[in-house]
Protein backbone atom coordinates (compact mmCIF):
# COMPACT_ATOMS: atom_id res chain seq x y z
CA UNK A 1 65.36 -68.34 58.19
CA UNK A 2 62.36 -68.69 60.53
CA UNK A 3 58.60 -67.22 59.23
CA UNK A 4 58.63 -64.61 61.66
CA UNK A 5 61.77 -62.86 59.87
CA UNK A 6 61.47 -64.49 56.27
CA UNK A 7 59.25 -61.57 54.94
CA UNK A 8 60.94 -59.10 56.73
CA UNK A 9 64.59 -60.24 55.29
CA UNK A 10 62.47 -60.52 51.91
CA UNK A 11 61.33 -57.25 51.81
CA UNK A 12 64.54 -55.71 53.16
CA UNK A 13 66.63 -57.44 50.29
CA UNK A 14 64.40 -56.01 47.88
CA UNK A 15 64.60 -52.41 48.83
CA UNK A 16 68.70 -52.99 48.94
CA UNK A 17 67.98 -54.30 45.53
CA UNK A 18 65.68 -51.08 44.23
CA UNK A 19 68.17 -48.95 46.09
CA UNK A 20 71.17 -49.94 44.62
CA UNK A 21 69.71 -49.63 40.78
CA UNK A 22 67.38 -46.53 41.70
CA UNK A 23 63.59 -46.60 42.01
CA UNK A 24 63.47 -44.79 38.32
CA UNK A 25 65.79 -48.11 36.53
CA UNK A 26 62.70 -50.55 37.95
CA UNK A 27 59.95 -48.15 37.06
CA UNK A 28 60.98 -47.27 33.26
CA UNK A 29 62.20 -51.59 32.97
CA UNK A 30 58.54 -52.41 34.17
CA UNK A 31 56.26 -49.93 32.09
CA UNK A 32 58.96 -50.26 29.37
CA UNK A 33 58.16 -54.19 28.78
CA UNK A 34 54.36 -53.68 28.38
CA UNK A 35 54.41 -52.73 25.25
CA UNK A 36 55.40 -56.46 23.87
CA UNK A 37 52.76 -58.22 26.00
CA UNK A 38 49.82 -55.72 25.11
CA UNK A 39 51.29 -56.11 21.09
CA UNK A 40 49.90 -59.63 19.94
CA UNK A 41 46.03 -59.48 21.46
CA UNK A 42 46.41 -56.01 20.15
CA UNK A 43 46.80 -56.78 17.02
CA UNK A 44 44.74 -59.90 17.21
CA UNK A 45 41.52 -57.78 18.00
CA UNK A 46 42.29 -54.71 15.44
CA UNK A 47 42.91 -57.01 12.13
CA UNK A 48 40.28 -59.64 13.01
CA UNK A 49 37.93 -56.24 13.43
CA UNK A 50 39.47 -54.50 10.65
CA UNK A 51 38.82 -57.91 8.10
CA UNK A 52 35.82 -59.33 10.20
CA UNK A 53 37.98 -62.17 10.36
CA UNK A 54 39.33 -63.81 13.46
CA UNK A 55 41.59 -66.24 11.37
CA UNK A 56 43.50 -63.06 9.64
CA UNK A 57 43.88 -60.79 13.21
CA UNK A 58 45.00 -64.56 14.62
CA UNK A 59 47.71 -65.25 11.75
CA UNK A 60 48.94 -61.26 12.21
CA UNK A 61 49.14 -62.17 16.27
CA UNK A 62 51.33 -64.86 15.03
CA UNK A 63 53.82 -63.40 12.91
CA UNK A 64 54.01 -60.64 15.24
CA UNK A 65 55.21 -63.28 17.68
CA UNK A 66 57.11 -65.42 15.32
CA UNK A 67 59.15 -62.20 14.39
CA UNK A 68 59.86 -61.17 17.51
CA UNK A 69 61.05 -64.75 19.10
CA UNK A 70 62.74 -65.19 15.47
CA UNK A 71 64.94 -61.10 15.55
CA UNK A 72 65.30 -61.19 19.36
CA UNK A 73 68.50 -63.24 19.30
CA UNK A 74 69.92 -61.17 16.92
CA UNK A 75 68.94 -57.92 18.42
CA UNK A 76 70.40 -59.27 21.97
CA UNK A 77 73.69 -60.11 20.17
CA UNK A 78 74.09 -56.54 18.87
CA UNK A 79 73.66 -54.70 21.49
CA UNK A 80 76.90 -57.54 23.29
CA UNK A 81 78.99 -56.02 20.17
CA UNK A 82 78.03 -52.14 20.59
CA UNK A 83 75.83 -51.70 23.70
CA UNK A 84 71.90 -51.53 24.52
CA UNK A 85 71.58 -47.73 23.93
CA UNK A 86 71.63 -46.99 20.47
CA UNK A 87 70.15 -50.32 19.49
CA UNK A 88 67.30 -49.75 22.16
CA UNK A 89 66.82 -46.30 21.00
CA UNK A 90 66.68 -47.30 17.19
CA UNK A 91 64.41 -50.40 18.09
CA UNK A 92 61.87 -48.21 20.58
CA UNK A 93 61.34 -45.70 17.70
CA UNK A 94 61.10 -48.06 14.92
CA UNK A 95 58.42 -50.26 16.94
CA UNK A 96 56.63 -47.41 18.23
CA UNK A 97 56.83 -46.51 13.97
CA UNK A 98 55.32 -50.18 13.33
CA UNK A 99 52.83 -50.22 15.33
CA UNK A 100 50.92 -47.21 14.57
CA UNK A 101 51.51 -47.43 11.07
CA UNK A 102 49.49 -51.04 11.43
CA UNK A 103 46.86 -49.18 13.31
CA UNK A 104 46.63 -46.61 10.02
CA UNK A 105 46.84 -49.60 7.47
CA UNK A 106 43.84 -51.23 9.44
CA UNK A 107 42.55 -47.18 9.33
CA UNK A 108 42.77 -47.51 5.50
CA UNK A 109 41.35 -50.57 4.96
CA UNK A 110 44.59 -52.58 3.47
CA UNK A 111 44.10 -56.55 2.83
CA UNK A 112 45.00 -58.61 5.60
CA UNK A 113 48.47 -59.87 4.52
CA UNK A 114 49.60 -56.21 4.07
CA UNK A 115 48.50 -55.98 7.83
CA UNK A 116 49.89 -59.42 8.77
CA UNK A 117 53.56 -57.75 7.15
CA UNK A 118 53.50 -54.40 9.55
CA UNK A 119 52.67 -56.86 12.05
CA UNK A 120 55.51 -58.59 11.40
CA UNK A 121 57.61 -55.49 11.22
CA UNK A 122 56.35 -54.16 14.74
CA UNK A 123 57.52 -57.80 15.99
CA UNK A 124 61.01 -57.01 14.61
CA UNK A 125 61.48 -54.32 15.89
CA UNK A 126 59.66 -54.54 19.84
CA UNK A 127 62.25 -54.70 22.19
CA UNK A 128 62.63 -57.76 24.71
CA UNK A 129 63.50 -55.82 27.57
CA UNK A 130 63.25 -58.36 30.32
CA UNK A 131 65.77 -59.80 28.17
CA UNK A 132 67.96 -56.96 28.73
CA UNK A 133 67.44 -55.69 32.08
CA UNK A 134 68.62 -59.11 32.71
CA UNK A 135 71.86 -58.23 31.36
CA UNK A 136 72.13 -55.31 33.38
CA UNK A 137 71.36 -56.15 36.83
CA UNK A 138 74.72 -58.66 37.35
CA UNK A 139 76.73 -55.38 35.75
CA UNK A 140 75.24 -53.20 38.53
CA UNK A 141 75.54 -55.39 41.30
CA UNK A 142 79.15 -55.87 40.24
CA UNK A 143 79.89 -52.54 39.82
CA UNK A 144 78.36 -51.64 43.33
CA UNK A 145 78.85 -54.70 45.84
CA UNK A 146 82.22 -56.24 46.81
CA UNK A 147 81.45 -59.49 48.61
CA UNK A 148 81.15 -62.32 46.72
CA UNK A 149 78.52 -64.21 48.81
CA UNK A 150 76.10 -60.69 48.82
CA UNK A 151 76.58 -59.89 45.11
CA UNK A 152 75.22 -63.65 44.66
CA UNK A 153 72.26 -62.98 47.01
CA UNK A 154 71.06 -59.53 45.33
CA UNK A 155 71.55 -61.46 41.85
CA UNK A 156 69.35 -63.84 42.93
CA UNK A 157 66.86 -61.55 43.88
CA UNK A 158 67.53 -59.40 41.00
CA UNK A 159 66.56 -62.56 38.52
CA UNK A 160 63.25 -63.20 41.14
CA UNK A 161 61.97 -59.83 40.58
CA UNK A 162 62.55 -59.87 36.60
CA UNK A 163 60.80 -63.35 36.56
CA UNK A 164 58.15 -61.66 38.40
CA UNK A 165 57.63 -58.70 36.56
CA UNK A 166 58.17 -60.51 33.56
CA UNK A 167 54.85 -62.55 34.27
CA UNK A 168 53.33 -59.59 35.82
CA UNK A 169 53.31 -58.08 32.28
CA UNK A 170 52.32 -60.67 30.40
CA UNK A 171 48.93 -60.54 32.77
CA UNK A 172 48.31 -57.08 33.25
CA UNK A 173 49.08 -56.25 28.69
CA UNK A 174 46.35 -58.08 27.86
CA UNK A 175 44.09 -56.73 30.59
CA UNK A 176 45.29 -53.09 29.59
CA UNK A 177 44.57 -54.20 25.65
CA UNK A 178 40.81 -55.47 27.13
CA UNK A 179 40.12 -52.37 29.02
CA UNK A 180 41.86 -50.02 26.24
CA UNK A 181 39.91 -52.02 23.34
CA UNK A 182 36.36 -51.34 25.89
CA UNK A 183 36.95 -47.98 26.57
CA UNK A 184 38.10 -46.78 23.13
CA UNK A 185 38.99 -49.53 20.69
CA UNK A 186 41.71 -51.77 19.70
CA UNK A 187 43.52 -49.20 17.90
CA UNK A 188 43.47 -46.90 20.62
CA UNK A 189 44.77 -49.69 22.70
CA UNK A 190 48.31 -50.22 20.36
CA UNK A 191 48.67 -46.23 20.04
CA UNK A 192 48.57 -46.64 23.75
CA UNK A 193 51.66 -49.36 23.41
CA UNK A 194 53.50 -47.34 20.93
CA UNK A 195 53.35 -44.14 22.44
CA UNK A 196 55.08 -46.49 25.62
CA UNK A 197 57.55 -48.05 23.69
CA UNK A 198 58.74 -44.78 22.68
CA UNK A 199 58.74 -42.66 26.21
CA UNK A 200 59.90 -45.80 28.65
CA UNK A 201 61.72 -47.77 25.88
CA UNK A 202 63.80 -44.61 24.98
CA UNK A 203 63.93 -43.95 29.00
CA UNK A 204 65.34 -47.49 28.63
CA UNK A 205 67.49 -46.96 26.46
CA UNK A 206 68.72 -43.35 28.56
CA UNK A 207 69.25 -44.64 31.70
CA UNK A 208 73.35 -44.53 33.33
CA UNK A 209 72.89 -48.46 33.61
CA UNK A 210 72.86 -48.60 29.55
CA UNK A 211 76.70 -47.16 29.61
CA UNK A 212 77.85 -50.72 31.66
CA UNK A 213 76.86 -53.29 28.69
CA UNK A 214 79.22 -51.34 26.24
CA UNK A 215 81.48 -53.76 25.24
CA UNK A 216 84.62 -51.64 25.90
CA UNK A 217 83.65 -51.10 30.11
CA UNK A 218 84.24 -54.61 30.97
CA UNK A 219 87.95 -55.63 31.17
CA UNK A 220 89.11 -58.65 29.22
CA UNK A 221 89.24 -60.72 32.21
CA UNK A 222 85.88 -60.60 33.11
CA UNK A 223 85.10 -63.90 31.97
CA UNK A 224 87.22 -66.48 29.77
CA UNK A 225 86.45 -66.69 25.82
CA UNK A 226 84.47 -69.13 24.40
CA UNK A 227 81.81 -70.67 22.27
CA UNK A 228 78.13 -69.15 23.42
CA UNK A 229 76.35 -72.55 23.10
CA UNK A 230 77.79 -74.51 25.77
CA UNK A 231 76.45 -78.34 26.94
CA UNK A 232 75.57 -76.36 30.00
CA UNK A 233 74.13 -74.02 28.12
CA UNK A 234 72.26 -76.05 25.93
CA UNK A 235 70.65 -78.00 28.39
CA UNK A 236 69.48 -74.81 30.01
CA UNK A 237 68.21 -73.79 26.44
CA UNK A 238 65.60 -77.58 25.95
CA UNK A 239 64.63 -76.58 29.60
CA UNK A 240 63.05 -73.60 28.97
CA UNK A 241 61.67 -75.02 25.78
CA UNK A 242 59.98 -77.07 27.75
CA UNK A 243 58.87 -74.44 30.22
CA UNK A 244 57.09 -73.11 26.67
CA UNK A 245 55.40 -76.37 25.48
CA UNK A 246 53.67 -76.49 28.97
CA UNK A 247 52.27 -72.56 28.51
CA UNK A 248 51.31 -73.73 25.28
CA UNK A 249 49.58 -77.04 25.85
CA UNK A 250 47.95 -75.83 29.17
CA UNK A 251 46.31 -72.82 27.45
CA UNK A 252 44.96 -75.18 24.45
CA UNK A 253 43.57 -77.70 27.64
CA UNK A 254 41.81 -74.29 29.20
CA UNK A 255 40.30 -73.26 25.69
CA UNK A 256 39.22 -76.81 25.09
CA UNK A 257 37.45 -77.36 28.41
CA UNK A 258 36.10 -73.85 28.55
CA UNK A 259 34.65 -74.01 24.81
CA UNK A 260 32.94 -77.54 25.95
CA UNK A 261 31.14 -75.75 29.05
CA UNK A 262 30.20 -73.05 26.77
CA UNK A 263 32.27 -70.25 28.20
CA UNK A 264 35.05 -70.05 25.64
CA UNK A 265 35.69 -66.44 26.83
CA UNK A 266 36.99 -67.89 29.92
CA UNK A 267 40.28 -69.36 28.62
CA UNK A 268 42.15 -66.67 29.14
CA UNK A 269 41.32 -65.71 32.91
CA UNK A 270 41.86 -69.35 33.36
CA UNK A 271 45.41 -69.05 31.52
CA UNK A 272 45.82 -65.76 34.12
CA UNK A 273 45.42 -67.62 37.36
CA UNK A 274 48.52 -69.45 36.09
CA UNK A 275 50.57 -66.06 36.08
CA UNK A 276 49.02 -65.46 40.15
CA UNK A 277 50.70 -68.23 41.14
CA UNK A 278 53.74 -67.36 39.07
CA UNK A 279 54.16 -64.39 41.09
CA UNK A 280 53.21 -65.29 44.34
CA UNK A 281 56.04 -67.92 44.05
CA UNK A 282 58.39 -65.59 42.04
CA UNK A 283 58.61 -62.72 44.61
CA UNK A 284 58.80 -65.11 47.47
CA UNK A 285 61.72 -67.00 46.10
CA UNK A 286 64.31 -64.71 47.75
CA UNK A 287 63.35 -66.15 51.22
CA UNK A 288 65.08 -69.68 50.25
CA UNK A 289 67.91 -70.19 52.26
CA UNK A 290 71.09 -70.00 50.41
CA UNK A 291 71.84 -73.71 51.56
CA UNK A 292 69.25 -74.55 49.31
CA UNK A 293 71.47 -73.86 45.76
CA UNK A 294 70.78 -73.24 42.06
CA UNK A 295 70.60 -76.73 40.86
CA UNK A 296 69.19 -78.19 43.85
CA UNK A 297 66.05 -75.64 43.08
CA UNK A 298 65.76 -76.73 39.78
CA UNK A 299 65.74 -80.41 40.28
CA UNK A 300 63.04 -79.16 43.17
CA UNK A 301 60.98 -77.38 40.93
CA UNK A 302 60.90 -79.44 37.96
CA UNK A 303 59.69 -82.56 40.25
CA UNK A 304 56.93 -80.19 41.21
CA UNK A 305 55.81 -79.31 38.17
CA UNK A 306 55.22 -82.98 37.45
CA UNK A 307 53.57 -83.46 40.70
CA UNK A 308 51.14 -80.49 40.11
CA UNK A 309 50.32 -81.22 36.19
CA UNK A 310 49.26 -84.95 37.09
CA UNK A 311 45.75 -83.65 38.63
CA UNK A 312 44.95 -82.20 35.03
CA UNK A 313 44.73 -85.72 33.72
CA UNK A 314 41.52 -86.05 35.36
CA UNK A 315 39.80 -83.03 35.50
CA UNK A 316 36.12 -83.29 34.51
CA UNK A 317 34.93 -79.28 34.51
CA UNK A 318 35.47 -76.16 34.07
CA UNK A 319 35.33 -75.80 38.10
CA UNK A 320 38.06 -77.91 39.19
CA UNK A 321 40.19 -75.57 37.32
CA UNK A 322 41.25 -72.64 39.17
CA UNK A 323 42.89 -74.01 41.82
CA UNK A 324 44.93 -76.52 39.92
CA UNK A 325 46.38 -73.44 38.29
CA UNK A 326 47.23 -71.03 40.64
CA UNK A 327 48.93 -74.11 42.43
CA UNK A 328 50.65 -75.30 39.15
CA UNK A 329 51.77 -71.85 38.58
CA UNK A 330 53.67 -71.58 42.06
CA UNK A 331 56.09 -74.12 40.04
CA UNK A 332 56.57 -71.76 37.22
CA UNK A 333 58.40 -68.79 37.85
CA UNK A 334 60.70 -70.19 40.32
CA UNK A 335 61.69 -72.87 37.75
CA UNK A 336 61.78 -69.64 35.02
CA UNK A 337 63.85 -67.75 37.34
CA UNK A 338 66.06 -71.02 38.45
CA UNK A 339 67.32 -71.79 34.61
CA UNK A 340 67.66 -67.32 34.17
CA UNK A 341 69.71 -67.70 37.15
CA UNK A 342 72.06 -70.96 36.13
CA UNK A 343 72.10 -69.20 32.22
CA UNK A 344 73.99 -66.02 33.71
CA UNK A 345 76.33 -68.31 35.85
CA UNK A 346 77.43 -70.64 33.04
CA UNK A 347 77.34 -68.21 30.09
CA UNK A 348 80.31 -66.44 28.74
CA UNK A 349 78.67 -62.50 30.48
CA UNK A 350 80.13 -60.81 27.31
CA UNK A 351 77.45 -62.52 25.59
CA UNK A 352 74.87 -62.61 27.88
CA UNK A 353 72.63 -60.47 26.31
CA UNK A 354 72.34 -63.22 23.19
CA UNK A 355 72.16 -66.09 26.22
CA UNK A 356 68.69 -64.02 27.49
CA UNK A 357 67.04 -63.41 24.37
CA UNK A 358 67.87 -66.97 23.30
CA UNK A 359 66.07 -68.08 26.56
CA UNK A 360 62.91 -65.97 25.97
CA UNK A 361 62.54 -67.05 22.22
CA UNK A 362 62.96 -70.55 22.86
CA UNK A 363 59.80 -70.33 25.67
CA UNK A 364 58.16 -68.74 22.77
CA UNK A 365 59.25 -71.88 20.42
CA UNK A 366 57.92 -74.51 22.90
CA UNK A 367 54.65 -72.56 23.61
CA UNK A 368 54.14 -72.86 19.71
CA UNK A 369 54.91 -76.19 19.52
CA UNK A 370 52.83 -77.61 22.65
CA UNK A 371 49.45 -75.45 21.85
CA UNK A 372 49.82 -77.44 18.34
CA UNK A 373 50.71 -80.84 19.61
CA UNK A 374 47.66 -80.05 22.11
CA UNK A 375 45.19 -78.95 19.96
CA UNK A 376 45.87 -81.61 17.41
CA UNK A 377 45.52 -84.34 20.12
CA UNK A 378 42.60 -82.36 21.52
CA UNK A 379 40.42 -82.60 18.24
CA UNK A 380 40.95 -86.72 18.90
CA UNK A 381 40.06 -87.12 22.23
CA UNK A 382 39.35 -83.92 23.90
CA UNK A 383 40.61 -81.50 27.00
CA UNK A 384 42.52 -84.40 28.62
CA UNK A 385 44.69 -85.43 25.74
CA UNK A 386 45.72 -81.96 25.71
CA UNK A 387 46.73 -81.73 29.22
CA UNK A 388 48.50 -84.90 28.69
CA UNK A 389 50.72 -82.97 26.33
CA UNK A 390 51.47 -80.51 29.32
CA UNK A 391 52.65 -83.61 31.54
CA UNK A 392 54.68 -85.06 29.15
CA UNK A 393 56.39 -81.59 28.91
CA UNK A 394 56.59 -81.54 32.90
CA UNK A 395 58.15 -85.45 33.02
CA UNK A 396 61.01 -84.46 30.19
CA UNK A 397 61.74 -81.44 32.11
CA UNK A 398 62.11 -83.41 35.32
CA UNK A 399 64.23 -86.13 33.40
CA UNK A 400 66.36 -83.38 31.88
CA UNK A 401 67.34 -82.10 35.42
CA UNK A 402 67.86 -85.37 36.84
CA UNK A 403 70.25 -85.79 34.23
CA UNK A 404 72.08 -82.55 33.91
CA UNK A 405 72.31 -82.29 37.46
CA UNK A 406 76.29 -83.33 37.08
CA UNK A 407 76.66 -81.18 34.39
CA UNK A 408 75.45 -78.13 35.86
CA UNK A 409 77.33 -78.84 39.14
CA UNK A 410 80.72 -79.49 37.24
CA UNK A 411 80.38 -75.92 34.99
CA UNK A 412 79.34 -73.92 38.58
CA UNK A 413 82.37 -75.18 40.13
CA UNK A 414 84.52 -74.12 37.28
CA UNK A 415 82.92 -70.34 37.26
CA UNK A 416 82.58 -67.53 39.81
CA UNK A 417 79.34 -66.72 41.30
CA UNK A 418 79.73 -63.29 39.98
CA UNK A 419 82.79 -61.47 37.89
CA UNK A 420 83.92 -58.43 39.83
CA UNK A 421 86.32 -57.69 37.03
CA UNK A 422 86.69 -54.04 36.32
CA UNK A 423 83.14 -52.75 35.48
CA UNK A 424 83.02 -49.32 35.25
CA UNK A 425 80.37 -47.59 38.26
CA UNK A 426 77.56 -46.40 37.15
CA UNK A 427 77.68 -42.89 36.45
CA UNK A 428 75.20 -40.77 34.57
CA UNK A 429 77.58 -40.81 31.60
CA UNK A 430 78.08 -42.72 28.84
């Protein structure tokens, strides 16, 4: 593909991607995953205002998190037995419930580990719908495309654009939280959330493509039984756990350094120019040429990584910064969207929607456990022993792929690029 045509064969595979799921499916999926990025600085900034304590709004952010990463599984696994409708339906109200009854125990004046609970209940309940639109996307395409080679192309791109919007949201939540939290205050800023959760998550929940992940409009055949956890599966699984202990471990090194030049309010637009480069790199990854296949990318990308988080090791201010990041983050998403990508090819598709919430909660795992590892190596020896956290993340990831190369290669030949099977069309029903 030369440059002169690349972003006009981009573009044009992207609107046959919108058009086949309908402009409305991508609208209500994007607004409809806000909610769960705008949920933990949310309720970060209303407890720790609330209490006047920064420690109590940060242990609510956490169990918020923890909850959600923890439940997610679980939910994705229900809705493989009965469907994503009712559970997303139940789950939108019962978040959008959560959430402003923490806003009217903050309201009230309750101690801080009542709030930290309805925290915790909002992250129960929060919908990972990335997760699930995930799902959803190889169930359309199937339903809609007949050859093989084109279904594997718009899946592709379908998996680029959720890896996109996916990072998209997780930049522009906590910007709408900021602004929301100016403008009005932080409370104002999760009624906000919840009264999204509970228009797009229901829309969600609504929408024809919910009818193809019930359980009884795939045929048998669609894919061959099996355990969920595969070695394939598995390795996929410490990959993306890795992907998390870099987020993690970066963000501690930006804090660090930015606290040091006495700007600690920087840390997080620093942490943002990561998610630029993210989707720069995510929405471009369509244009690859299809010569250039699944495991070869993630072999490609994880090298990069390492070659992009080596500079870190010897940054000396807060200036050098920036464009380490965006480049770093041109790694991220396409290695993100790579392992998505190789999850829904090796995973048994009547379970895929445990496979994708099992992905997202383990980033969430690893970004727990590198921003500890990080900030307990940081309080020895500074910014860099942090950062050297995030390239020992980036040099396991790298050894894991040279590794499971084989074994990736071996379970791809075994599997279809994508099941055709009898999936029902998508039809308003249902």
């Amino acid at each position: 593909m030369s440059q002169s045509t690349a972003p006009t064969g981009l573009i044009a595979g992207y609107r046959e991607l919108f058009g086949q799921s309908g402009w409305p499916f991508v609208v209500i999926a994007a607004i409809a995953r806000l909610p769960l990025a705008m949920a933990q600085l949310g309720t970060l900034l209303l407890v720790a205002g609330a209490t006047g304590s920064y420690g109590a709004g940060g242990v609510s952010a956490g169990v918020l998190a923890v909850c959600n990463a923890v439940v997610a599984p679980l939910i994705g696994a229900l809705t493989d037995r009965i469907g994503q409708r009712w559970v997303l339906l139940i789950s939108s109200v019962a978040a959008a419930a959560a959430l402003l009854g923490l806003v009217a125990g903050a309201a009230a004046g309750l101690p801080w580990p009542a709030l930290a609970a309805l925290a915790g209940l909002s992250g129960i309940a929060l919908p990972q719908v990335g997760s699930l639109a995930r799902v959803r996307w190889p169930l359309m395409i199937n339903a809609a495309t007949p050859a093989a080679g084109e279904r594997r192309r718009r899946l592709e791109t379908a998996f680029s654009y959720e890896g996109t919007a996916d990072e998209a949201s997780f930049m522009l939540g906590p910007a709408l939280v900021g602004l929301g939290a100016a403008l009005i205050s932080p409370a104002g800023a999760l009624v906000a959330a919840a009264v999204m959760i509970i228009v797009f998550g229901s829309a969600f929940a609504l929408h024809p493509s919910a009818a193809l992940t019930r359980p009884e409009a795939h045929a048998p055949a669609t894919t061959p039984g099996g355990p969920v956890l595969t070695r394939a599966l598995a390795l996929l699984l410490v990959a993306m756990l890795l992907m998390g202990t870099i987020f993690g471990s970066v963000q501690t090194g930006n804090s660090v350094l930015a606290t040091q030049a006495g700007q600690p309010g920087l840390a997080g637009g620093l942490h943002a120019l990561l998610g630029v480069g993210s989707v720069i790199a995510g929405f471009s990854l369509p244009a690859l040429p299809p010569r250039f296949g699944l495991v070869g990318r993630y072999l490609a990308f994880a090298a990069a990584m390492v070659v992009l988080t080596l500079p870190l090791l010897v940054v000396g201010s807060i200036d050098q910064l920036p464009v380490l990041l965006v480049l770093l983050g041109l790694t991220v998403a396409p290695y993100m969207i790579t392992v998505f990508t190789l999850a829904e090819r090796v995973a048994d598709r009547r379970r895929l929607g445990t496979v994708m919430t099992v992905l997202a909660g383990t980033i969430g795992l690893g970004y727990a456990i590198g921003s500890t590892a990080a900030g307990q190596l940081a309080d020895l020896g500074g910014h860099r022993l942090a950062y050297a956290v995030t390239c020992a993340g980036a040099a396991c990831a790298l050894v894991l792929a040279v590794f499971g190369r084989r074994l990736l290669d071996a379970r791809l030949a075994t599997r279809p690029a994508a099941a055709t099977a009898s999936v029902a069309p998508l039809t308003p029903g249902g």
